[in-house]
N, C-alpha and C. Protein backbone atom coordinates (compact mmCIF):
# COMPACT_ATOMS: atom_id res chain seq x y z
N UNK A 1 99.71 56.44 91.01
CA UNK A 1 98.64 56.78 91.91
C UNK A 1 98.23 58.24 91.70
N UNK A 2 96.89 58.18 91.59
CA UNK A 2 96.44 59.73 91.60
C UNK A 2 96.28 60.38 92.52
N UNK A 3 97.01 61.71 92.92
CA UNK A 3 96.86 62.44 93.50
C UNK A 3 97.46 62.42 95.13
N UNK A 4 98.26 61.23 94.82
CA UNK A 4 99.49 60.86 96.07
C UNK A 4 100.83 61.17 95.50
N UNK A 5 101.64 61.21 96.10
CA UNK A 5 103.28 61.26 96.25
C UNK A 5 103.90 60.30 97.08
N UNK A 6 104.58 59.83 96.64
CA UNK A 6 105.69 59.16 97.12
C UNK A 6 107.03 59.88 97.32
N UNK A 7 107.07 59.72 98.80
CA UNK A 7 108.05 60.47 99.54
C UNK A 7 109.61 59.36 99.90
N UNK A 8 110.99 59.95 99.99
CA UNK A 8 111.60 59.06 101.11
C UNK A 8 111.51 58.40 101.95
N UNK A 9 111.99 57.38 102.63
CA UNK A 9 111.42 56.46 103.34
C UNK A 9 110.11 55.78 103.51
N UNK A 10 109.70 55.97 102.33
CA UNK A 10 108.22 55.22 102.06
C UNK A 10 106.97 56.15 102.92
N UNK A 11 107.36 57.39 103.15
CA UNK A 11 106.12 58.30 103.31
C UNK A 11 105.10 58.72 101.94
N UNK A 12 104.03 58.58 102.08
CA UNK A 12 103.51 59.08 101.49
C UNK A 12 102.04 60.25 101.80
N UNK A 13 101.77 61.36 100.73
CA UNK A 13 100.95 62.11 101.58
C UNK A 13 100.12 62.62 100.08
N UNK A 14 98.58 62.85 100.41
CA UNK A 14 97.60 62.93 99.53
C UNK A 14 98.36 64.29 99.17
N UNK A 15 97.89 64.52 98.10
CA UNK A 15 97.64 66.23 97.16
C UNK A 15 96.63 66.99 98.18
N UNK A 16 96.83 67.84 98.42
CA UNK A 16 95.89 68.86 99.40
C UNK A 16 95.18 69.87 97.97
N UNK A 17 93.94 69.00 97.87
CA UNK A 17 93.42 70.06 97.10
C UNK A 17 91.97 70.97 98.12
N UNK A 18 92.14 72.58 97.74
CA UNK A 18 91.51 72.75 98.55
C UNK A 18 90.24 72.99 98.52
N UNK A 19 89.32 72.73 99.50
CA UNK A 19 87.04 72.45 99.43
C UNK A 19 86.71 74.12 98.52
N UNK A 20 86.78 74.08 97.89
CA UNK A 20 86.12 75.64 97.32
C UNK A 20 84.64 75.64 97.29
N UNK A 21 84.01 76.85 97.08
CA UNK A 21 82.90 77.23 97.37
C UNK A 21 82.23 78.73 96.96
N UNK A 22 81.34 78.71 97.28
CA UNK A 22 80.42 80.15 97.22
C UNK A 22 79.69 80.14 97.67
N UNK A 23 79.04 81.58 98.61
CA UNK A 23 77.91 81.75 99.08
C UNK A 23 77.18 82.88 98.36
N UNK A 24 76.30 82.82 98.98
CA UNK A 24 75.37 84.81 98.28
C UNK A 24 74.67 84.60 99.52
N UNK A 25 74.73 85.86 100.28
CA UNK A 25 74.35 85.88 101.97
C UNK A 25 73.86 87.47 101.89
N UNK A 26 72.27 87.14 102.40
CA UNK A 26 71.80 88.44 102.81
C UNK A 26 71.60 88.52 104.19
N UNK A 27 72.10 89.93 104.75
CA UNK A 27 72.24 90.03 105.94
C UNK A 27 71.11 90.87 106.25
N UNK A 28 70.28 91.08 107.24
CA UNK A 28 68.91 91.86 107.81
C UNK A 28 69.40 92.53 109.01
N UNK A 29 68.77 93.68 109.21
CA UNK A 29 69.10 94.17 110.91
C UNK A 29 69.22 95.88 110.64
N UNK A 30 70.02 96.55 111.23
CA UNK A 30 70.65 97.69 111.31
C UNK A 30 71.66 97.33 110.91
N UNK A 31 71.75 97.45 109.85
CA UNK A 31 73.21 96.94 109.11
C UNK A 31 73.63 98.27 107.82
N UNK A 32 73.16 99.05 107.63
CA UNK A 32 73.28 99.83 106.94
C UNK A 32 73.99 101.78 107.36
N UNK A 33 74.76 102.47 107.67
CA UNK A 33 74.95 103.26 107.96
C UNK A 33 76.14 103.12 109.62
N UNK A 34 76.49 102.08 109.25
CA UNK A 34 77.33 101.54 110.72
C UNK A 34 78.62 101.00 110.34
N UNK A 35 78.80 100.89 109.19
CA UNK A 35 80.59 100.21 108.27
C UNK A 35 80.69 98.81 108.31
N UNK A 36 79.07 98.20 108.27
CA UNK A 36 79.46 96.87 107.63
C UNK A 36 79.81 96.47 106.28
N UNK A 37 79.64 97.14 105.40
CA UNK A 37 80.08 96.85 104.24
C UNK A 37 81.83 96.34 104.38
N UNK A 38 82.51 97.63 104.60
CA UNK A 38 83.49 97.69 105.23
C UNK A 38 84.00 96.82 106.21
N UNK A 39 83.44 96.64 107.33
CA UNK A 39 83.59 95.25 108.06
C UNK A 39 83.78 93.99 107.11
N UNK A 40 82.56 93.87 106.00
CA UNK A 40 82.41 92.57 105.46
C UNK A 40 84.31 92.29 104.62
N UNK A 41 84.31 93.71 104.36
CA UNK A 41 85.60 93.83 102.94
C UNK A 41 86.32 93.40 103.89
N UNK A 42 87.00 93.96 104.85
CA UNK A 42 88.25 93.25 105.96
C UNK A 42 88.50 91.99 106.45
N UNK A 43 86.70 91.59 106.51
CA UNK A 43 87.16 90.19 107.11
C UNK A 43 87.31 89.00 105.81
N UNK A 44 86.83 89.42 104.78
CA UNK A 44 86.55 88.74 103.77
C UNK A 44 88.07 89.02 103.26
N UNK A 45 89.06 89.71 102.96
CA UNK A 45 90.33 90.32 102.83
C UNK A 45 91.57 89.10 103.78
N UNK A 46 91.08 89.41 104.79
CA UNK A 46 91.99 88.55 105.82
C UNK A 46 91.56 87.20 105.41
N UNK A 47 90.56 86.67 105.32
CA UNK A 47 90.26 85.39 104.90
C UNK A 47 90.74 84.76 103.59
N UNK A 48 91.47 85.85 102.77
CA UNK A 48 91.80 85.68 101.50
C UNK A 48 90.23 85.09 100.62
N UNK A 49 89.31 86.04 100.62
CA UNK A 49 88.25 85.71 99.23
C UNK A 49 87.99 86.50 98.92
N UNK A 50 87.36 86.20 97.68
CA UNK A 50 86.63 86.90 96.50
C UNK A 50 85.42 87.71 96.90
N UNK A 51 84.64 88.83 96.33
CA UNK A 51 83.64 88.82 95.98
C UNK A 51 83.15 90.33 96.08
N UNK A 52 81.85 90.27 96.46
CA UNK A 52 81.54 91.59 96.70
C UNK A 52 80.37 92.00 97.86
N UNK A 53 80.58 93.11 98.54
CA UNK A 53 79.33 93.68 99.20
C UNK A 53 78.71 95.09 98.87
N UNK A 54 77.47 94.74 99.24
CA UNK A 54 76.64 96.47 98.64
C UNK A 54 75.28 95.92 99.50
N UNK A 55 75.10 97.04 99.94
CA UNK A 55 73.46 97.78 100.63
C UNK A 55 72.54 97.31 99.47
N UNK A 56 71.45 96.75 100.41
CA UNK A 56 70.19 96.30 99.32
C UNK A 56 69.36 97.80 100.50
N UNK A 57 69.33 99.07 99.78
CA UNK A 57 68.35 99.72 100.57
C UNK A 57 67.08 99.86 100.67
N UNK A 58 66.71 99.19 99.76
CA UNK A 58 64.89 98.74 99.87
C UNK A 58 64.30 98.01 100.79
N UNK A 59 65.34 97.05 101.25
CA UNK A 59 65.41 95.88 102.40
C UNK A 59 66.21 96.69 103.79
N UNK A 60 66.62 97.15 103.40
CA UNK A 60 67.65 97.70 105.03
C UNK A 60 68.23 95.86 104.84
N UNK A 61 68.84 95.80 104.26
CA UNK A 61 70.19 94.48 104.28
C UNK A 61 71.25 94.91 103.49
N UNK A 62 72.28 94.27 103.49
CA UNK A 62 73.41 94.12 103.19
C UNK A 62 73.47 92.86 102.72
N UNK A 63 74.11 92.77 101.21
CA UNK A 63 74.07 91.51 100.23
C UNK A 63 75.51 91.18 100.07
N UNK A 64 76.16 89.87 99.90
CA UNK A 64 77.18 89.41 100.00
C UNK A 64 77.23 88.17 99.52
N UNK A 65 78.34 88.78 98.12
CA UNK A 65 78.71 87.24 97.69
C UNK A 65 80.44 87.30 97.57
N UNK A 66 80.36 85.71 98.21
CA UNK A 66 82.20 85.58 98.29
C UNK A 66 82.34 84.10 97.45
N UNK A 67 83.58 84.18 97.14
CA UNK A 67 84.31 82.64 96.79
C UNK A 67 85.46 82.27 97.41
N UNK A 68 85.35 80.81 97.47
CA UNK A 68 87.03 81.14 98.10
C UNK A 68 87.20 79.66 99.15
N UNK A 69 87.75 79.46 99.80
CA UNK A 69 87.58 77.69 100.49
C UNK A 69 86.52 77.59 101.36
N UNK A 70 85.77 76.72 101.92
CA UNK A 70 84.68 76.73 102.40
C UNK A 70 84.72 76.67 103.56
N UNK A 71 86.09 76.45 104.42
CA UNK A 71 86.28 77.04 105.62
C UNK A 71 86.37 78.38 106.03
N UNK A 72 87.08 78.85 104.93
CA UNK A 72 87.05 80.45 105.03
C UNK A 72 85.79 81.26 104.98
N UNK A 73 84.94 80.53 104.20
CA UNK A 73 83.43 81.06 103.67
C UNK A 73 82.33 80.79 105.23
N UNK A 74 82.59 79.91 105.63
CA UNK A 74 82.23 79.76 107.11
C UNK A 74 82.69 80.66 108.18
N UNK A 75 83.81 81.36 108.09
CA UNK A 75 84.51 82.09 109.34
C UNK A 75 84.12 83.37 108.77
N UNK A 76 83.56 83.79 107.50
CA UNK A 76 83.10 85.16 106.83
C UNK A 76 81.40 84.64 107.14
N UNK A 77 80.84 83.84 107.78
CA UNK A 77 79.60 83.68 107.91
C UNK A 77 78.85 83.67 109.53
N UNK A 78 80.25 83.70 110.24
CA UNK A 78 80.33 83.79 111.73
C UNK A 78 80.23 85.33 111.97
N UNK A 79 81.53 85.80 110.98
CA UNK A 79 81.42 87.55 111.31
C UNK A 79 80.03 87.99 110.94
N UNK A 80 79.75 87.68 109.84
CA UNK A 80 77.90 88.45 109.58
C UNK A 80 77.36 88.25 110.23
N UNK A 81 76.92 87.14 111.25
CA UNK A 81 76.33 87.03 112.20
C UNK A 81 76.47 88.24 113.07
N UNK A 82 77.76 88.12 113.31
CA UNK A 82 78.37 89.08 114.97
C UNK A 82 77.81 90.94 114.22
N UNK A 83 78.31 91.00 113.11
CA UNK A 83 78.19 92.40 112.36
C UNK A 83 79.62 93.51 113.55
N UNK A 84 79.83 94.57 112.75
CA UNK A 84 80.00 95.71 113.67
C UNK A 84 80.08 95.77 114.80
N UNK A 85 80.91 96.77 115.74
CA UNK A 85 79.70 96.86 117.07
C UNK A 85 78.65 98.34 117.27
N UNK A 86 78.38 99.01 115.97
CA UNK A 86 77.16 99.28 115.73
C UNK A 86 76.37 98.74 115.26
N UNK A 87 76.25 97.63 114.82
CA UNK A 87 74.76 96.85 114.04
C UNK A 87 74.19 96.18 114.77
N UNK A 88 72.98 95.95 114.39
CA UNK A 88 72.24 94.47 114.83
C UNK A 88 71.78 94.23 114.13
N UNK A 89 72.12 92.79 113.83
CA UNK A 89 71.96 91.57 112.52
C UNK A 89 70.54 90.82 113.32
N UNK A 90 69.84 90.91 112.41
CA UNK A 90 68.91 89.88 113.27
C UNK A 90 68.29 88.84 112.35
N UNK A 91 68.69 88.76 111.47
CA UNK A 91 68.79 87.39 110.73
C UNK A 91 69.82 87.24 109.58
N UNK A 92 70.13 86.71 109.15
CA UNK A 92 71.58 86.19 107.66
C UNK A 92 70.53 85.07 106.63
N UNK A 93 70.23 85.06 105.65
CA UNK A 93 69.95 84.22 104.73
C UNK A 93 71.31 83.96 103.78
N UNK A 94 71.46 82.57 103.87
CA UNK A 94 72.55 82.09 102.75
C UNK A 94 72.41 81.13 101.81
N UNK A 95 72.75 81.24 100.96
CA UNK A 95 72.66 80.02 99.71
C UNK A 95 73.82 79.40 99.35
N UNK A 96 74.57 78.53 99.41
CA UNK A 96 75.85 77.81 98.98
C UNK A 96 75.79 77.52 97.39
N UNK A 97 76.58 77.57 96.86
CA UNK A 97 77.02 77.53 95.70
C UNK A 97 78.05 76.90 95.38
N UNK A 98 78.94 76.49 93.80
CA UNK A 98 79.94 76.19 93.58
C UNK A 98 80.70 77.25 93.19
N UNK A 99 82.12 76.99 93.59
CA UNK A 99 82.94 77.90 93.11
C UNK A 99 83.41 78.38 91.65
N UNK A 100 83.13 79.16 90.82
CA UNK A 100 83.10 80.04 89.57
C UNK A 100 84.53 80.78 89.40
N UNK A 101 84.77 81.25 90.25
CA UNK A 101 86.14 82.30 89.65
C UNK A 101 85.72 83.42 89.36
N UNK A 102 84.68 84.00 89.57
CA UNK A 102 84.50 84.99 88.68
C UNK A 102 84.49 86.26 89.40
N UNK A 103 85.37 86.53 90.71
CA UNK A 103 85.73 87.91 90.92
C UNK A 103 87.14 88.02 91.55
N UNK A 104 88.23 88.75 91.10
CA UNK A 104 89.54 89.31 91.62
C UNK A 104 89.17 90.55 92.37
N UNK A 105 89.39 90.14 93.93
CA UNK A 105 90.01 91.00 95.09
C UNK A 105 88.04 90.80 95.65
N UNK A 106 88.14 91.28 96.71
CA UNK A 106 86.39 91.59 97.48
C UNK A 106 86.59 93.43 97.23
N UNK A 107 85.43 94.04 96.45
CA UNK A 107 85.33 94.63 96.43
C UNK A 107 83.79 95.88 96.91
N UNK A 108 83.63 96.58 97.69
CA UNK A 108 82.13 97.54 98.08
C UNK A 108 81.58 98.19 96.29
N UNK A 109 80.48 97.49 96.29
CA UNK A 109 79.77 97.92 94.86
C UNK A 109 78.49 98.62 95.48
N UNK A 110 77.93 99.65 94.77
CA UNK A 110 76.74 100.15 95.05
C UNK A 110 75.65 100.22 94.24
């Protein structure tokens, strides 16, 4: 059987593979000069994902792309909402994606 085990006493339990994902999320508001970047790195850190944030300053937004399980990518999409408690977010654009691999640690790029 794929992707089951057979346990003692005739338990058996699926392979836990886990939902991966990606977003690229632009955030709008007063979001710039208040430590959301920083905010984004912590919560994205604790969530265990990937990726990166940096100031789009032409826009007054903050750009954000993570990888990483798609529950986690959801609870890093709750905080952008909330922002800081100096910011005000007043809108989030997001795009979902598949998961790539293609960044070790969340890192602030400028």
């Amino acid at each position: 059987m794929t992707g089951t085990r057979a346990y003692p006493l005739g338990l058996v339990m699926k392979d836990v593979v886990p939902d991966l994902g990606s977003i690229h999320a632009t955030v709008y508001g007063h979001v710039q000069g208040v430590f959301f970047r920083a905010f984004v790195q912590r919560h994205a850190g604790d969530l265990r994902l990937t990726g990166s944030v940096r100031n789009v300053r032409e826009q007054s937004a903050v750009e954000v792309e993570a990888e990483g399980e798609r529950m986690a990518l959801k609870r890093l999409l709750e905080h952008l909402h909330q922002g800081p408690p100096e910011s005000r977010v007043d809108r989030v654009e997001v795009r979902w994606g598949n998961y790539k691999g293609g960044f070790s640690g969340f890192r602030i790029t400028h």
